[in-house]
Structures are given as C-alpha cells and as structure tokens.
N, C-alpha and C. Protein backbone atom coordinates (compact mmCIF):
# COMPACT_ATOMS: atom_id res chain seq x y z
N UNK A 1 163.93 95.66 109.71
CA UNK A 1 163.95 97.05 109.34
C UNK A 1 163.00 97.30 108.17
N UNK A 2 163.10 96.37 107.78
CA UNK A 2 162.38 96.42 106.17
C UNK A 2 160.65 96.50 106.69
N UNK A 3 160.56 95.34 107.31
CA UNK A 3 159.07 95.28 107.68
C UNK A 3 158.52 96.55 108.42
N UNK A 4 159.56 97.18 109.43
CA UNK A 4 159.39 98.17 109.93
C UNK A 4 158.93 99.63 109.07
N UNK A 5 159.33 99.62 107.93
CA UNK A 5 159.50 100.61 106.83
C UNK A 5 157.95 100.69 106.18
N UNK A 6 158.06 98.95 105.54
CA UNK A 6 156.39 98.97 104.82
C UNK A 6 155.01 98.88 106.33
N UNK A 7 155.21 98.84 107.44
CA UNK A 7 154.10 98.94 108.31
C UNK A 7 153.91 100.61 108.37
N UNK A 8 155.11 101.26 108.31
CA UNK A 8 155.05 102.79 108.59
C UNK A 8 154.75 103.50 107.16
N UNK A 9 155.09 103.03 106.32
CA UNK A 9 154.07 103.15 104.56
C UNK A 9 152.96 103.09 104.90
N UNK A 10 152.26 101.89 105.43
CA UNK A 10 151.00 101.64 105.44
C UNK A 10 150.15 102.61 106.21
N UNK A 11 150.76 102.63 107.39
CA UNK A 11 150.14 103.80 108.69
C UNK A 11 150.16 105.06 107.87
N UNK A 12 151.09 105.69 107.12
CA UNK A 12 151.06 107.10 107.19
C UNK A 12 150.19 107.12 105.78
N UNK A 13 150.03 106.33 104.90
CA UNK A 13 148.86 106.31 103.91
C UNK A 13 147.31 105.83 104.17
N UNK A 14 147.64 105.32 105.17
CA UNK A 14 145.90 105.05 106.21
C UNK A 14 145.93 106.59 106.37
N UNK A 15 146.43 107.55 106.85
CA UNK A 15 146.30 108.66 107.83
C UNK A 15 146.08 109.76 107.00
N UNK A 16 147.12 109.55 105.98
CA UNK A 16 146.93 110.60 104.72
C UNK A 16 145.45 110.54 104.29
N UNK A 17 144.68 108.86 103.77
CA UNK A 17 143.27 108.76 103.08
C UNK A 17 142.33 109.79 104.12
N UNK A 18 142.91 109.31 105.40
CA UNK A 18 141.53 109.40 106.61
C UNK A 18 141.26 111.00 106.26
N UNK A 19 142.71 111.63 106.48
CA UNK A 19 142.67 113.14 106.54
C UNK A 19 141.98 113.57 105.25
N UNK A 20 142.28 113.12 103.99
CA UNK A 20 141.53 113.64 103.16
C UNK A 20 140.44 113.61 102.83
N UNK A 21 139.97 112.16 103.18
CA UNK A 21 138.44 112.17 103.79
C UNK A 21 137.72 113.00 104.51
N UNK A 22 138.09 113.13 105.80
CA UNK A 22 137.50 114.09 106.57
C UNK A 22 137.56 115.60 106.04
N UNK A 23 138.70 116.28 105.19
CA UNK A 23 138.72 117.63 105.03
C UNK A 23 137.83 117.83 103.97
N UNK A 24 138.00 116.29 102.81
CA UNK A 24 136.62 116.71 102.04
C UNK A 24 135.03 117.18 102.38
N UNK A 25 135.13 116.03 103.21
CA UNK A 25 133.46 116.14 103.62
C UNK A 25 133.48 117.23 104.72
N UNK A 26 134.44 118.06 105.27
CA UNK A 26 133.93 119.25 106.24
C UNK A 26 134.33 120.37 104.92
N UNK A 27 134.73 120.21 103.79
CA UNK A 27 134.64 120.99 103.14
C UNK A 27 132.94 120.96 101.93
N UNK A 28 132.60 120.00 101.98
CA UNK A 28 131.37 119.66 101.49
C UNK A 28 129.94 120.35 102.37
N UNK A 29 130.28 120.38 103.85
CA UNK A 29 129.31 121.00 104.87
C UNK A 29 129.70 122.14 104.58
N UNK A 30 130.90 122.77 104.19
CA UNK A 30 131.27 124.42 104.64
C UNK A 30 130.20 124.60 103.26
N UNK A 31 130.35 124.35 102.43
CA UNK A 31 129.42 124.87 101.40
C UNK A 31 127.99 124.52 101.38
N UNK A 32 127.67 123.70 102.28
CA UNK A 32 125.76 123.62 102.48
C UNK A 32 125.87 122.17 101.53
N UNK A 33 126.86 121.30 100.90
CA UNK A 33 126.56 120.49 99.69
C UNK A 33 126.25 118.97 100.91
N UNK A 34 126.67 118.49 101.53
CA UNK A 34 126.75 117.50 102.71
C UNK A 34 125.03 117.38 103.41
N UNK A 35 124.95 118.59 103.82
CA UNK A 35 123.43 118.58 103.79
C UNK A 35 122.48 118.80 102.64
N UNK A 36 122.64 118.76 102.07
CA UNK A 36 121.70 119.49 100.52
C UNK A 36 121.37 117.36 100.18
N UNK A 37 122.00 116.64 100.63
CA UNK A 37 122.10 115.53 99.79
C UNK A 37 121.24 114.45 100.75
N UNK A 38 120.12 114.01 100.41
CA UNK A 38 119.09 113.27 101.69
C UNK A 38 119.41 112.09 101.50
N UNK A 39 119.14 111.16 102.78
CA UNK A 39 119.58 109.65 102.52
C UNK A 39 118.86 108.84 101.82
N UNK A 40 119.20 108.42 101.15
CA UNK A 40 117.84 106.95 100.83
C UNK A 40 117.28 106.84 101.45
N UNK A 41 115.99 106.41 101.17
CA UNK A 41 114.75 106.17 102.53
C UNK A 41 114.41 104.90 101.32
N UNK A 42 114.65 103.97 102.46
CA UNK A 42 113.88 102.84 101.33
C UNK A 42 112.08 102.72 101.19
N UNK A 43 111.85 101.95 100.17
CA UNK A 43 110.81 101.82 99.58
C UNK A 43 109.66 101.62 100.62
N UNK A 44 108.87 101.18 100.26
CA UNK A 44 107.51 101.13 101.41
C UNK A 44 106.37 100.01 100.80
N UNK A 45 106.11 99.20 101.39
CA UNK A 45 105.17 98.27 100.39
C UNK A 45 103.96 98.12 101.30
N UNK A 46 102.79 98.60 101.52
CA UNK A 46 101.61 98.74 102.47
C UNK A 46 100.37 98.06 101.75
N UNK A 47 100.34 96.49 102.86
CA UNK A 47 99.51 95.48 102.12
C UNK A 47 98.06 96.01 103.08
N UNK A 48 96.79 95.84 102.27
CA UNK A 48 95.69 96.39 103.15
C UNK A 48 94.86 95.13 102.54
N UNK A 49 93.94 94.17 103.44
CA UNK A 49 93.54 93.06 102.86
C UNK A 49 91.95 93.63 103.62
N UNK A 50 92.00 94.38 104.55
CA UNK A 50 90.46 94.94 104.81
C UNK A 50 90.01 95.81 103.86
N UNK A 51 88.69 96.16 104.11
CA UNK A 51 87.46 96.87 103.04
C UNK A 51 86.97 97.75 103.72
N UNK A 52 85.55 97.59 103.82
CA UNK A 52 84.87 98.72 104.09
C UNK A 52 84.50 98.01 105.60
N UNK A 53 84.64 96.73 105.88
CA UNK A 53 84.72 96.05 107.19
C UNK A 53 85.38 96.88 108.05
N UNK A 54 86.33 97.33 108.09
CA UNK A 54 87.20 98.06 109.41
C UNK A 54 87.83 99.33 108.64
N UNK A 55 87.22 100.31 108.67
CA UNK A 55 87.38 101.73 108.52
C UNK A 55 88.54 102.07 109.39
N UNK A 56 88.61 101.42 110.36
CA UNK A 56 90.05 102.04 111.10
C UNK A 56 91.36 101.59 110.55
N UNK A 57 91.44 100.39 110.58
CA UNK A 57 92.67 99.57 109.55
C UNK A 57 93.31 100.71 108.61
N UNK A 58 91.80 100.63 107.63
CA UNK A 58 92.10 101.02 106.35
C UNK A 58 92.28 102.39 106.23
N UNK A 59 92.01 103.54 106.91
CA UNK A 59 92.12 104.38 107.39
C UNK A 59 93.48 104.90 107.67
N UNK A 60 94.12 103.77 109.19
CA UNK A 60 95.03 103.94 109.35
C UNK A 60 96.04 103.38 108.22
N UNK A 61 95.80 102.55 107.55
CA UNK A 61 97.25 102.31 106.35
C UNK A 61 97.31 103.44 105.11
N UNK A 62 95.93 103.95 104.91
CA UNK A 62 96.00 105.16 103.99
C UNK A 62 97.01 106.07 104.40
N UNK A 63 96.35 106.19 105.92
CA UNK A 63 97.30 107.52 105.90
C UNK A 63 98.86 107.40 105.84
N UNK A 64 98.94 105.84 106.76
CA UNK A 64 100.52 106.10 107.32
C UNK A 64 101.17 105.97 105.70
N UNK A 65 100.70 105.22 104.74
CA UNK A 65 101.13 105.40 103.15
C UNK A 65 101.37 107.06 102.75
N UNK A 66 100.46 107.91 103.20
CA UNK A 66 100.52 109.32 102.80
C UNK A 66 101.49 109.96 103.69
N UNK A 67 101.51 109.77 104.74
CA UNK A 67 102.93 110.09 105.59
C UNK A 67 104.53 109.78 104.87
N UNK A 68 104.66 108.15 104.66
CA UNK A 68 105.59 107.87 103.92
C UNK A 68 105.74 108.57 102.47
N UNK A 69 104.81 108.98 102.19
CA UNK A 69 104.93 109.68 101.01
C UNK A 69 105.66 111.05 100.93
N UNK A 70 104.83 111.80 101.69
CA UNK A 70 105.28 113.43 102.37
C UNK A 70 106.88 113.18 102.82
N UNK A 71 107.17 112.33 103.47
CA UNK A 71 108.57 111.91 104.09
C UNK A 71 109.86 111.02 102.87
N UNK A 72 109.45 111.33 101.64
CA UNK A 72 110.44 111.02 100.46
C UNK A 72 110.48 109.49 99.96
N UNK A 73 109.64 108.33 100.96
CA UNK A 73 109.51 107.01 100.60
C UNK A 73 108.73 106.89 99.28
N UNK A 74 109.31 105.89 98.47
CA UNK A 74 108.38 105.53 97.45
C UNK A 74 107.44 104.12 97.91
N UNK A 75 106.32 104.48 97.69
CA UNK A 75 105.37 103.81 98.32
C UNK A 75 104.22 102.78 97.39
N UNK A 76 104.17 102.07 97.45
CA UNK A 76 103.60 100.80 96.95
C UNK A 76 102.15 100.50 98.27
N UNK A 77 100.90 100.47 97.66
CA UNK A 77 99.33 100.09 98.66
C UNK A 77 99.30 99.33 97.64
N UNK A 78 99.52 97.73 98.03
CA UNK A 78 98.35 96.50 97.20
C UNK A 78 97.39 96.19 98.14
N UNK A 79 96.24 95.85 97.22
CA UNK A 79 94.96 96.26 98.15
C UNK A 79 94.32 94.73 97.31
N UNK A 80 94.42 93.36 98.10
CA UNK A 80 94.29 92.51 98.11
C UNK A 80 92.51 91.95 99.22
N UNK A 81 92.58 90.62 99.22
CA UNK A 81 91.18 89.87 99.99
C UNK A 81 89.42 91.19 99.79
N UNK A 82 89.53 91.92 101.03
CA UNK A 82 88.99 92.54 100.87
C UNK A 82 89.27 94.34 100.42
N UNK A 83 90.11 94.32 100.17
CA UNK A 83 90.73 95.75 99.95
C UNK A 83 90.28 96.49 98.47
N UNK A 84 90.10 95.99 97.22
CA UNK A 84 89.65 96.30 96.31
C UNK A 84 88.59 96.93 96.71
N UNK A 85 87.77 96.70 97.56
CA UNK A 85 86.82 97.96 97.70
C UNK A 85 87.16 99.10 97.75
N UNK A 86 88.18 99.16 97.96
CA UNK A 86 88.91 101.04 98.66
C UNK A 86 89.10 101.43 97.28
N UNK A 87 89.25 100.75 95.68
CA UNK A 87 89.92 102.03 95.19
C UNK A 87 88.67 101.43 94.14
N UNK A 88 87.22 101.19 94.36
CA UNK A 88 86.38 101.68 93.81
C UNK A 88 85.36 102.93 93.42
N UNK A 89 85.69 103.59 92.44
CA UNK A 89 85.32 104.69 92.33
C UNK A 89 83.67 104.84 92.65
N UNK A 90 82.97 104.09 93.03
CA UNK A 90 82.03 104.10 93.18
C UNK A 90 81.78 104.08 95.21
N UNK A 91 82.91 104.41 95.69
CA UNK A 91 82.73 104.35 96.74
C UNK A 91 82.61 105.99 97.21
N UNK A 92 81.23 105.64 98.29
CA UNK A 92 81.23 107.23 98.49
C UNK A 92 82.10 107.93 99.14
N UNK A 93 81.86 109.69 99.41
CA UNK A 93 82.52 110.10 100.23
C UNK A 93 82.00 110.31 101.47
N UNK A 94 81.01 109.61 101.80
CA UNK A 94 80.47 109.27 103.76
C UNK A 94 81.18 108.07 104.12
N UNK A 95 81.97 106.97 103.49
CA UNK A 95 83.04 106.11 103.78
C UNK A 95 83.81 106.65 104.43
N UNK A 96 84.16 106.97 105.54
CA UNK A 96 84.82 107.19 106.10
C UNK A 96 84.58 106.47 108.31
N UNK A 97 85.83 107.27 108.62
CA UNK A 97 85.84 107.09 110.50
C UNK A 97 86.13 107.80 111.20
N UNK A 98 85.50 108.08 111.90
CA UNK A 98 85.74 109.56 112.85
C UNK A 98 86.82 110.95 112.32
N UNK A 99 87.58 111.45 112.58
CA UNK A 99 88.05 112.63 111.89
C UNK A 99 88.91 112.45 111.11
N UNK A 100 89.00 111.27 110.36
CA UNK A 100 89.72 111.03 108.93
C UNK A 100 89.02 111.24 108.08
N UNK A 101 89.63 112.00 106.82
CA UNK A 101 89.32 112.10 105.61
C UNK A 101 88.14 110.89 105.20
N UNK A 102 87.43 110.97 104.30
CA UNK A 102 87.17 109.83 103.57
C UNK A 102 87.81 108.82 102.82
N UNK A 103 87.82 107.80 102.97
CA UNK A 103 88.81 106.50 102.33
C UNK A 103 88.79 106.85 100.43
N UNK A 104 87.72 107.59 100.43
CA UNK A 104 88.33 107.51 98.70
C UNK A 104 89.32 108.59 98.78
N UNK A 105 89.01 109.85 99.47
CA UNK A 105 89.79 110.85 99.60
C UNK A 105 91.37 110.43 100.16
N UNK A 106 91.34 109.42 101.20
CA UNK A 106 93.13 108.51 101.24
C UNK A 106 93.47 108.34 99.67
N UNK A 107 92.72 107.06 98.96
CA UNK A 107 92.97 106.57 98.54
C UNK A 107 93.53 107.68 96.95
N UNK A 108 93.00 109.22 96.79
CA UNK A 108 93.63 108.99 95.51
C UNK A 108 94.68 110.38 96.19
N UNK A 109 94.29 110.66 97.59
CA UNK A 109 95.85 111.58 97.88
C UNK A 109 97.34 110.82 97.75
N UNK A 110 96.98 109.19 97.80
CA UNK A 110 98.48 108.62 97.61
C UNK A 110 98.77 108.27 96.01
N UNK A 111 97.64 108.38 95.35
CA UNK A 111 97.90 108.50 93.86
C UNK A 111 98.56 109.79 93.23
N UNK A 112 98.19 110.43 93.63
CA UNK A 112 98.50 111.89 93.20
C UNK A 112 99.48 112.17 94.16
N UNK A 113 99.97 111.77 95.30
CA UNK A 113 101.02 111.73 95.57
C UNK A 113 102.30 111.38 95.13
N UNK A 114 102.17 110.41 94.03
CA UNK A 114 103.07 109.60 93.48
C UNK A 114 103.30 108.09 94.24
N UNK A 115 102.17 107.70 95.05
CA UNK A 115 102.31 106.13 95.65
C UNK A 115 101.94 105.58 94.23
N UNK A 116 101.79 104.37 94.29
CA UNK A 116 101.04 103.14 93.32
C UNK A 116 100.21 102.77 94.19
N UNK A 117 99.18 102.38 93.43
CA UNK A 117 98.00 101.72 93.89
C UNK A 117 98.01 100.54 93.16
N UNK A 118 97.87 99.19 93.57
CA UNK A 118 98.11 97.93 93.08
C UNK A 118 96.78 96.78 93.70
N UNK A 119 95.68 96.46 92.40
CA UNK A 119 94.87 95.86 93.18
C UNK A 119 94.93 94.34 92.81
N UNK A 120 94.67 93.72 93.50
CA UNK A 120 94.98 91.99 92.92
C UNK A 120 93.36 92.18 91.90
N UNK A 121 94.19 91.47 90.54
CA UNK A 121 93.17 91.39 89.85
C UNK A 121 91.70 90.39 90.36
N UNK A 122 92.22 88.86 90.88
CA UNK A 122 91.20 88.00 91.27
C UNK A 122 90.20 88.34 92.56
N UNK A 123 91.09 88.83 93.23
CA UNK A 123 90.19 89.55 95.04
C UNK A 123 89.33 90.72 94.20
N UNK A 124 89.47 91.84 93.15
CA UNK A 124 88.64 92.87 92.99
C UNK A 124 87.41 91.87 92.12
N UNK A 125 87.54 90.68 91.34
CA UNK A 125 86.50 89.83 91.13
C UNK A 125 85.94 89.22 92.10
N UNK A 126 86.49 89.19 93.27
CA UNK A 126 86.01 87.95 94.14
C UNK A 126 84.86 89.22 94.94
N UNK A 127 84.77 90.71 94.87
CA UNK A 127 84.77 91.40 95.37
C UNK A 127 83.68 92.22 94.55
N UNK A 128 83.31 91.80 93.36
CA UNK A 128 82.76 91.92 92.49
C UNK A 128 83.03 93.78 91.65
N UNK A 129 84.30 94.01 91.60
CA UNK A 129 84.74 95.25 91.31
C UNK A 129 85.26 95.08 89.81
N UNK A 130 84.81 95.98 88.45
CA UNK A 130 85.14 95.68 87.21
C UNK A 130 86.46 96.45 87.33
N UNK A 131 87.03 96.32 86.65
CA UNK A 131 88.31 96.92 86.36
C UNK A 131 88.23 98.23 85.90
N UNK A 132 87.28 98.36 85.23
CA UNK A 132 86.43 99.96 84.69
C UNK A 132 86.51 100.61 86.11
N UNK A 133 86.04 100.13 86.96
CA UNK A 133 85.21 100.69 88.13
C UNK A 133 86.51 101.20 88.99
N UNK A 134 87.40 101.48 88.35
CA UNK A 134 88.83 101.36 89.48
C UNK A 134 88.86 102.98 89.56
N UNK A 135 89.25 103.39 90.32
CA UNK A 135 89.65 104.94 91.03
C UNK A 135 90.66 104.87 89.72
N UNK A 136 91.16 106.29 88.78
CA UNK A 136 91.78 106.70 88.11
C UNK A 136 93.16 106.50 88.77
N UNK A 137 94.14 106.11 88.38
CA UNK A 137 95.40 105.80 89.22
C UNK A 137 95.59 104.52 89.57
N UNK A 138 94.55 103.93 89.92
CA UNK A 138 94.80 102.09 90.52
C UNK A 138 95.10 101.41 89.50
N UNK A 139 95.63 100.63 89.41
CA UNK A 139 95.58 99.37 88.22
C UNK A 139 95.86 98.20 88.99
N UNK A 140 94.78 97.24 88.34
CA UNK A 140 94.50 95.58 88.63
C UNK A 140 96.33 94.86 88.20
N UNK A 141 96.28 94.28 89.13
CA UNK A 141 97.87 93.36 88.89
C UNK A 141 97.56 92.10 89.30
N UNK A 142 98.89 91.35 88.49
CA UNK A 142 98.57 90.08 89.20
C UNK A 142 99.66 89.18 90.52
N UNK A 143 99.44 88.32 91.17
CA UNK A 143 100.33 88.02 91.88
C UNK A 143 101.88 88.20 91.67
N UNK A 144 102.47 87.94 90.29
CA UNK A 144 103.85 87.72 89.40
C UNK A 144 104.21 89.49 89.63
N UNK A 145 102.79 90.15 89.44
CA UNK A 145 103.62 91.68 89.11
C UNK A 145 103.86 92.34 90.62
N UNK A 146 103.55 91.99 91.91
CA UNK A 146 103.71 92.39 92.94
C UNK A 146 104.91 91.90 92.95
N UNK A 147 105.31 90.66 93.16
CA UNK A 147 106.33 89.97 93.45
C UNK A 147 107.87 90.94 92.63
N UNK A 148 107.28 91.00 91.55
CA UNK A 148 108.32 91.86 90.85
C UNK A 148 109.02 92.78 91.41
N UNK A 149 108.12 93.50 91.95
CA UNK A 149 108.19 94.67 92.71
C UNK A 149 108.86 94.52 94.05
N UNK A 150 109.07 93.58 94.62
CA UNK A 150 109.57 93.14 95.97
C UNK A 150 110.86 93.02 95.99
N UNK A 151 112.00 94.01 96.21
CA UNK A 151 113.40 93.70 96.55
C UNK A 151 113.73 93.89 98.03
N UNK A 152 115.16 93.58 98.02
CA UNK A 152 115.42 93.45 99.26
C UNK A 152 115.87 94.82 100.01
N UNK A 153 115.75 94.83 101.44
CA UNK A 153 115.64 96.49 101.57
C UNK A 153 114.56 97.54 101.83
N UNK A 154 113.10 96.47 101.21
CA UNK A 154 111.81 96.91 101.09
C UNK A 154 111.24 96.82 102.46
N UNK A 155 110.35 97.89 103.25
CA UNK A 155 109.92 97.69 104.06
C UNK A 155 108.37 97.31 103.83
N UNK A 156 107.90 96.38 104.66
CA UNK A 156 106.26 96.08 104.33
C UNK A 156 105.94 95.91 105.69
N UNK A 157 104.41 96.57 105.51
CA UNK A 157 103.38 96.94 106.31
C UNK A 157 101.93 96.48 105.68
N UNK A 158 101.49 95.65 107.07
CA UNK A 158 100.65 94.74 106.56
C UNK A 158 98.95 95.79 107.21
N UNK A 159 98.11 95.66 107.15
CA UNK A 159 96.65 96.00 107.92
C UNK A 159 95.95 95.34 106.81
C-alpha cells in the first residue's frame, strides 16, 4: 500500500512539472517571448589554404563565411599555406571570378561583418606578405592562437 502511495506521489508530481511546463512555454508564445528568443547557432571556423591559384575555392569560402555571418554564426576565416594572399591589401580589385564580388571585396565584407580574419603568421612570410601589408581587420596569429579558439561544438569548413 505504501509503495502504492509513493509511485502515485511520484506520477502526479511528474504530471503536475509536465503541465507547468507546457502552460509556461504556451504562455511564453501567447506573448511573442518563445519566438523573440533565437537558437544558438554555433560558431563557424572557415580554413582557406588557396590564394589567388583558385579564385573559385576562395571565392566560394568568402562567401559561404558571409552567409554564415548574415545567418547569426560567429565566424572565424584562417587563411593559412596559400591564403595570406587574400587579405593583402595590395590585392587588386580585378581579383576576382565570374559574377562574384572581388576577393578583397569578400574579404573585408566578413570583417566588417563582424567575422575574424586570422592569418598564420609563417605562411603570410612564406608568401612574402608584411604584416603592414594586411587588409585593416586581419591580424597575423600563430598556430597556439587558432587552437585557442577551437572548442567543441565548432563547425569547420575547410577550401
């Protein structure tokens, strides 16, 4: 009888939480507050190791970075091997590939977007790019400070 008593405690305080659960949150929609509140969108980490070699690559990771951007992701472009070319300010605006923007024009819409731009310090030497020479917004990092940046949860996208 006894056991019978605390299983039917248990059930009718499961039922009580559930209900108040649910009346909260359809009382949270009746007021617009349920939708007003967006999900996490996790982070975005978009590795680009091409240059001025494949305009399409690089092209395509600019943008899909500027997409993730527009769409509430916080977005991370390290621009490693050959990629330091992209956020040289000395790159023109005829850099470009068929009806995309120009690659400098990617490169500082995701700055001013609020992406990071992250260039490996040794590849923009290997690449012969001064650190002066960097698009306003980029900054030279080193292997330790990417890594930093890497939690779990993070989505990465390689070109």
């Amino acid at each position: 009888m006894q056991r019978r008593r605390r299983y039917l405690t248990i059930t009718v305080s499961t039922v009580v939480v559930a209900i108040t659960l649910l009346c909260g949150q359809q009382s949270l929609r009746a007021v617009g507050v349920a939708e007003s509140i967006p999900p996490s969108k996790p982070p975005i980490l978009i590795s680009i190791t091409k240059g001025t070699n494949d305009l399409q690559a690089v092209s395509m990771a600019l943008g899909m970075a500027g997409t993730a951007l527009k769409e509430g992701h916080e977005v991370i472009v390290f621009l490693s091997v050959l990629g330091p070319q992209l956020a040289d300010r000395n790159l023109g605006e005829e850099v470009k590939i068929a009806d995309f923007p120009p690659v400098m024009k990617l490169v500082r819409d995701v700055i001013s977007g609020g992406g990071k731009v992250l260039v490996c310090g040794h590849c923009a030497e290997c690449c012969k790019i001064e650190k002066t020479s960097l698009v306003d917004g980029a900054r030279p990092c080193t292997r330790e400070e990417v890594l930093k940046l890497l939690h779990s949860g993070m989505i990465s996208l390689s070109y």
